[in-house]
N, C-alpha and C. Protein backbone atom coordinates (compact mmCIF):
# COMPACT_ATOMS: atom_id res chain seq x y z
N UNK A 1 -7.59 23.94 116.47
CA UNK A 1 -8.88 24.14 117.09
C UNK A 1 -9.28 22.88 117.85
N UNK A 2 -10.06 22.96 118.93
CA UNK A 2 -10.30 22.14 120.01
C UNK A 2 -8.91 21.20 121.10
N UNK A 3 -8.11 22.19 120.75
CA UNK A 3 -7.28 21.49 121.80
C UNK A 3 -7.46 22.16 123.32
N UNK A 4 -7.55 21.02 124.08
CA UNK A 4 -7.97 21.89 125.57
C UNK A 4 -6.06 22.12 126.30
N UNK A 5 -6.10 23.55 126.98
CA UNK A 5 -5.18 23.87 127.45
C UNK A 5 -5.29 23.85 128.98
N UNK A 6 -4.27 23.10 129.82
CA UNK A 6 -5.08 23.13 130.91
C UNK A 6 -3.58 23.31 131.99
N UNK A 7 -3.63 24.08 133.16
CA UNK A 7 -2.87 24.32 133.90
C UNK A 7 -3.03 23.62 135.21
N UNK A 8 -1.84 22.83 135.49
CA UNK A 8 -2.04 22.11 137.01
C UNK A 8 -2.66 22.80 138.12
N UNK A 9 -2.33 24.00 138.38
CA UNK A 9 -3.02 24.72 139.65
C UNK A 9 -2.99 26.17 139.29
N UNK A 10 -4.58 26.84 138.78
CA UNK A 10 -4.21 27.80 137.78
C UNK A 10 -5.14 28.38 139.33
N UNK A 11 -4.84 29.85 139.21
CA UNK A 11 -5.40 30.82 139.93
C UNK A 11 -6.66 31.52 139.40
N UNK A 12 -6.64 31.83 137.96
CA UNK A 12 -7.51 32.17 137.44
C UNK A 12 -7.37 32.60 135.70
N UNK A 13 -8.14 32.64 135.33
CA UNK A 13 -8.33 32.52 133.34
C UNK A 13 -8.65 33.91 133.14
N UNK A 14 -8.10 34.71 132.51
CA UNK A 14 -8.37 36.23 131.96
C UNK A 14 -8.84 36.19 130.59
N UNK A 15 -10.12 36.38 130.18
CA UNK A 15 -10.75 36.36 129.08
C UNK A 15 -10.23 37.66 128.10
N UNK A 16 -9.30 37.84 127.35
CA UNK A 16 -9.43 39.07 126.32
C UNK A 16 -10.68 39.62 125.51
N UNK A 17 -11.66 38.96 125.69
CA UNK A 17 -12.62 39.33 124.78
C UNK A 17 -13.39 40.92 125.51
N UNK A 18 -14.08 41.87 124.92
CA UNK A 18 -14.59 42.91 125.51
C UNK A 18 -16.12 42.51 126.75
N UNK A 19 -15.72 43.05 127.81
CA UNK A 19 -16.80 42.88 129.08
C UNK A 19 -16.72 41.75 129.78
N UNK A 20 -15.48 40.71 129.16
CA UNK A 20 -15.24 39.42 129.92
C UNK A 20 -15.16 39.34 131.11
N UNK A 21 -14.91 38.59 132.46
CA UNK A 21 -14.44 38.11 133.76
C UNK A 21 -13.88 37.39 133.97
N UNK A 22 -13.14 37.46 135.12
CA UNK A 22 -11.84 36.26 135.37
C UNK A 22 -13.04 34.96 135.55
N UNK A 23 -12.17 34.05 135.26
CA UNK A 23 -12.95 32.69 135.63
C UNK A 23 -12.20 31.67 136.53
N UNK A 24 -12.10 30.75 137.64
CA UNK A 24 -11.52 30.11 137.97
C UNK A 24 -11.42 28.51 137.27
N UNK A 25 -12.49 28.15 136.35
CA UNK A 25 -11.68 27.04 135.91
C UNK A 25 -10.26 26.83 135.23
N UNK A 26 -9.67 25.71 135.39
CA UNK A 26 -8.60 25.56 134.96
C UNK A 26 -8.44 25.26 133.29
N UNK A 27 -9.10 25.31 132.56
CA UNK A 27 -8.87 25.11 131.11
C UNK A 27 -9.30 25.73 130.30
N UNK A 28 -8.52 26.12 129.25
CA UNK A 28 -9.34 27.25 127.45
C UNK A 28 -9.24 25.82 126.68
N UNK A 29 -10.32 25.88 126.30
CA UNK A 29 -10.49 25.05 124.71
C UNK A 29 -10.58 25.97 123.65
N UNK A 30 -9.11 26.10 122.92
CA UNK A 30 -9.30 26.75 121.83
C UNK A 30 -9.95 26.37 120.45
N UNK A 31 -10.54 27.30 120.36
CA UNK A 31 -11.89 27.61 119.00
C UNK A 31 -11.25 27.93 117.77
N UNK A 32 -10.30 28.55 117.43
CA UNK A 32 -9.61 28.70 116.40
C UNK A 32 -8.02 29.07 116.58
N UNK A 33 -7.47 28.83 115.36
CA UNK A 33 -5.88 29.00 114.76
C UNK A 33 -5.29 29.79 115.71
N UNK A 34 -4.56 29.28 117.02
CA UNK A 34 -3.88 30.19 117.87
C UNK A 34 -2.37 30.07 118.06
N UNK A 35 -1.61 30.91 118.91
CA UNK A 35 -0.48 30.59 119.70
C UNK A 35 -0.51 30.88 121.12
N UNK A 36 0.10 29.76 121.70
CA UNK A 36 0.31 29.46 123.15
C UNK A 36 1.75 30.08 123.57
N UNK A 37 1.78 30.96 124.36
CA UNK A 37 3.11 31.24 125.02
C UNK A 37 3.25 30.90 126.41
N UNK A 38 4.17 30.01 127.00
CA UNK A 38 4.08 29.89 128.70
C UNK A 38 5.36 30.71 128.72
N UNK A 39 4.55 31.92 129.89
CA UNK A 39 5.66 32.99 130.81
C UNK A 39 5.72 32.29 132.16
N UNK A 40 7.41 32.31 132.03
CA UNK A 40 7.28 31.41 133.80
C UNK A 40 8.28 33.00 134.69
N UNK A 41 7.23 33.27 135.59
CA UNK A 41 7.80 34.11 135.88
C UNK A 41 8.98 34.17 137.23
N UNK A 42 9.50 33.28 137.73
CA UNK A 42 10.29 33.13 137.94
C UNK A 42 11.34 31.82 137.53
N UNK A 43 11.93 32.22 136.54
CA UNK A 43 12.48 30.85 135.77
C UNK A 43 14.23 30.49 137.13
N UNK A 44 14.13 29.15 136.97
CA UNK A 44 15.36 28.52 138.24
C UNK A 44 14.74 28.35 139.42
N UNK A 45 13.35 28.59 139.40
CA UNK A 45 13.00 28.52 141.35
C UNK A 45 13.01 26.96 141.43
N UNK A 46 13.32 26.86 142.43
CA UNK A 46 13.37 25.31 143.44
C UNK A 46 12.33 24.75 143.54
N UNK A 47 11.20 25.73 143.61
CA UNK A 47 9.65 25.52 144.03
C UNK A 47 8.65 25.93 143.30
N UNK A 48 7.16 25.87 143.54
CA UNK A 48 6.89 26.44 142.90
C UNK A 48 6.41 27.47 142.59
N UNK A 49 5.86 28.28 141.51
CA UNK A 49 6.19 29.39 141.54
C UNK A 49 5.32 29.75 140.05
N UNK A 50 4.89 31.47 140.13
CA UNK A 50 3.93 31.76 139.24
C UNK A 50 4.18 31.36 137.62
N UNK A 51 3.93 31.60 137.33
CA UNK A 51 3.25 31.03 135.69
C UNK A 51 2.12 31.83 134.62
N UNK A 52 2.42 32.08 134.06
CA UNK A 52 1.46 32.40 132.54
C UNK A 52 1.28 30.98 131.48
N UNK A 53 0.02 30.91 130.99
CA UNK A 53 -0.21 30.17 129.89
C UNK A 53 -0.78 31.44 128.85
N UNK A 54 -0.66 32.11 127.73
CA UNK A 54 -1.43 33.02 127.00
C UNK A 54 -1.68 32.33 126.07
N UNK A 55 -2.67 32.29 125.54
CA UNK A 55 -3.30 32.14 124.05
C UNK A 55 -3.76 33.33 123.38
N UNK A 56 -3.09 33.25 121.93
CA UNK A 56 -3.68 34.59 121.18
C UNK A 56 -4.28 33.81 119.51
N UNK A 57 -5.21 33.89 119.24
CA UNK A 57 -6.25 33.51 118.36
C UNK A 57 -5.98 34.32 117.52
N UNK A 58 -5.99 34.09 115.95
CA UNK A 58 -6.39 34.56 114.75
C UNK A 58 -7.09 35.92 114.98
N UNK A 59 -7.78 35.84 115.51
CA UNK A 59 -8.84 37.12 115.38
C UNK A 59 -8.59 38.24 116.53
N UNK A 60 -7.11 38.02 117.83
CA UNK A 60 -6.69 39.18 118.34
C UNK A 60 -7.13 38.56 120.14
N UNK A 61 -8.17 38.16 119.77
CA UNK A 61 -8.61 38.13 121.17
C UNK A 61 -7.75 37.14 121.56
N UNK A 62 -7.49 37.08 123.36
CA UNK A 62 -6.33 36.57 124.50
C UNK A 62 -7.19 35.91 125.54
N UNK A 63 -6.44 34.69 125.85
CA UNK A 63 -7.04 34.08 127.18
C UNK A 63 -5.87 34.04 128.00
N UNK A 64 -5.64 34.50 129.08
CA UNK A 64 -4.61 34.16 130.22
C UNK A 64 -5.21 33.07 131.11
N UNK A 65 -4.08 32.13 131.44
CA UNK A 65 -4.06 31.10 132.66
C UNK A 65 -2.99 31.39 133.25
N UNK A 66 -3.28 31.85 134.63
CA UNK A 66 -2.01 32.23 136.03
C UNK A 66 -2.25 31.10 136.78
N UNK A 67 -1.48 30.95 137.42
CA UNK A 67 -0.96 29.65 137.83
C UNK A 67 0.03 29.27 138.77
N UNK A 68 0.41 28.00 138.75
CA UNK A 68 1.47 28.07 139.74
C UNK A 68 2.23 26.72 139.00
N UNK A 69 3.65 26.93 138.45
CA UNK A 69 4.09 26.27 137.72
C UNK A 69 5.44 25.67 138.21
N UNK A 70 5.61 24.39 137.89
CA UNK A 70 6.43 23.13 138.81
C UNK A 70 7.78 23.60 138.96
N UNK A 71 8.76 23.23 139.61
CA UNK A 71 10.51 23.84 139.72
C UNK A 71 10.98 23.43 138.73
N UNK A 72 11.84 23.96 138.02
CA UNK A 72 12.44 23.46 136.61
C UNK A 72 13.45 24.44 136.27
């Protein structure tokens, strides 16, 4: 809890919670006991290229960070 998650050049934050909105800042400070998964969705690009950060919390609810994530 309170670790801030933060994406170099995120497009936008998808709140899982019910009636949420996308948000454009770049960071979730998680509130409780979670897991972080980064989806790189094109893995080998040269450049750069989209990205997932997900967080899923104890209690179900999801935050997405899309993004744009470095060549690797």
């Amino acid at each position: 809890m309170g670790t801030t998650i933060d994406l170099e050049n995120p497009s936008a934050i998808v709140d899982g919670a019910i009636g949420a909105t996308s948000a454009t800042n770049n960071k979730i400070v998680v509130t409780e006991p979670s897991y972080l998964f980064l989806l790189d969705l094109d893995p080998g690009s040269f450049f750069a290229h989209p990205v997932k950060a997900i967080v899923v919390g104890d209690s179900g609810q999801y935050r997405i960070i899309q993004g744009n994530g470095c060549p690797g």
